[in-house]
Protein backbone atom coordinates (compact mmCIF):
# COMPACT_ATOMS: atom_id res chain seq x y z
CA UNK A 1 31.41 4.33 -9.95
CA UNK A 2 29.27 2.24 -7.37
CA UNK A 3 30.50 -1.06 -5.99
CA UNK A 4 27.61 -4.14 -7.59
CA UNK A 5 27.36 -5.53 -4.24
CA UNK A 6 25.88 -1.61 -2.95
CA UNK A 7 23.55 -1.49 -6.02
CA UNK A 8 22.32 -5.23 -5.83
CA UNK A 9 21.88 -4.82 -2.02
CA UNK A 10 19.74 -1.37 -2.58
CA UNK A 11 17.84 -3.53 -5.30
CA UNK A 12 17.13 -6.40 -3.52
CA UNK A 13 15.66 -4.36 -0.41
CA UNK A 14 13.89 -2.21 -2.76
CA UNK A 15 12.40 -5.09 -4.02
CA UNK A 16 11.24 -6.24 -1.22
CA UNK A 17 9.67 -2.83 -0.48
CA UNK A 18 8.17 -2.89 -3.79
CA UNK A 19 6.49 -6.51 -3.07
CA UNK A 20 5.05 -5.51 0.11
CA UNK A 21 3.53 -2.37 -1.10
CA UNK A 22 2.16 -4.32 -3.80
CA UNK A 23 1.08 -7.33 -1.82
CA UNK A 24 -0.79 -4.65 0.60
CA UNK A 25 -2.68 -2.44 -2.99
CA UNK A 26 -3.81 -5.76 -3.67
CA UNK A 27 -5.43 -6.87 -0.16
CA UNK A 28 -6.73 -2.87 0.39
CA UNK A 29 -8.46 -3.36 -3.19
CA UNK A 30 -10.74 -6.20 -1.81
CA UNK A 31 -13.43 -4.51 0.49
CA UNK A 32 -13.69 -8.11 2.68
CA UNK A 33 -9.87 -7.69 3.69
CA UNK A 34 -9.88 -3.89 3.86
CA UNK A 35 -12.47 -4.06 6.94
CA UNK A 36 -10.14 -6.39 8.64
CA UNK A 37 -6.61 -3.96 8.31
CA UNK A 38 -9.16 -0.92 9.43
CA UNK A 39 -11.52 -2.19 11.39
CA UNK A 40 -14.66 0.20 12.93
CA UNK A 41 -13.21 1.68 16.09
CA UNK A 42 -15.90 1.70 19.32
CA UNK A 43 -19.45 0.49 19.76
CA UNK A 44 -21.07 3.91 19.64
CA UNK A 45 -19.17 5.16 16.50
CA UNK A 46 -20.08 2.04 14.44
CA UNK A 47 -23.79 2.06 15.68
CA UNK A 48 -24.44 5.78 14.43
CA UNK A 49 -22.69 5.54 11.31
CA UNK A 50 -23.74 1.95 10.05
CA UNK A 51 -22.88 -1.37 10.41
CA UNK A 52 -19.01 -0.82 9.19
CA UNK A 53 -18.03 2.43 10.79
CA UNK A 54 -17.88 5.14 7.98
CA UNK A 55 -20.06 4.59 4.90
CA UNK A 56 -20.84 5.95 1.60
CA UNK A 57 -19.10 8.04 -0.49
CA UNK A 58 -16.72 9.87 2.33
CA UNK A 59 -15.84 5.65 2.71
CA UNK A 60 -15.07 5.05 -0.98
CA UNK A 61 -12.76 8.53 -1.28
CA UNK A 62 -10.96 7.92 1.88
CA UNK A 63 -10.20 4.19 0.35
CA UNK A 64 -9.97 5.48 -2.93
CA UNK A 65 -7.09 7.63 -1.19
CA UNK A 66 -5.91 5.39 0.51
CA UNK A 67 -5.02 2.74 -2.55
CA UNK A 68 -3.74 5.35 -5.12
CA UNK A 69 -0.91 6.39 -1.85
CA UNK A 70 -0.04 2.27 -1.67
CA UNK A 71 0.16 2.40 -5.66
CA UNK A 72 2.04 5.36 -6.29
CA UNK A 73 4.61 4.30 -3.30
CA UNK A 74 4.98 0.37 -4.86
CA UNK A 75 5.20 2.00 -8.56
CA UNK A 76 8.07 4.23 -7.24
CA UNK A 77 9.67 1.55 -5.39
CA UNK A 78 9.31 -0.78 -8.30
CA UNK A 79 11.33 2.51 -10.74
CA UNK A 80 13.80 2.35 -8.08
CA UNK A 81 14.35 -1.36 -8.41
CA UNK A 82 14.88 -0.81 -12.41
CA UNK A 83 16.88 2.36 -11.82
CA UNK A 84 19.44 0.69 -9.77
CA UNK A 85 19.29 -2.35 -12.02
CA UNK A 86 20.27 -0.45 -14.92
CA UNK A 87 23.03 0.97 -13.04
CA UNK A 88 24.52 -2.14 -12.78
């Protein structure tokens, strides 16, 4: 059997995994704060492919991408927090 004070640790830092991944699905989701974690890189890049860098559809997949990989990872960090909760 585990010792509580291992499985409350591993839950408490999973926990705070789990809130960050969450905290950063939720600011990705919102297209205003998206362009300023990924901003357009270079002058010349921005210039020939719009205003923002990348647009269009290749844009929206590579987000799209992008914010099911934050999900999935805070929705598995979140099982882990109830998995070694129920251990307890």
């Amino acid at each position: 059997m585990l010792s509580p004070g291992i499985l409350y640790t591993t839950t408490a830092l999973m926990a705070l995994v789990a809130a960050a991944c969450t905290v950063l699905c939720v600011v990705w989701s919102v297209p205003v704060w998206r362009r300023r974690l990924a901003p357009a890189r270079g002058t010349s890049a921005a210039s020939t492919l719009g205003a923002g860098g990348l647009s269009g559809w290749p844009a929206g997949v590579g987000s799209g991408l992008v914010s099911a990989g934050i999900a999935a990872s805070a929705l598995l960090a979140w099982y882990g927090v109830y998995c070694t909760l129920a251990a307890v």
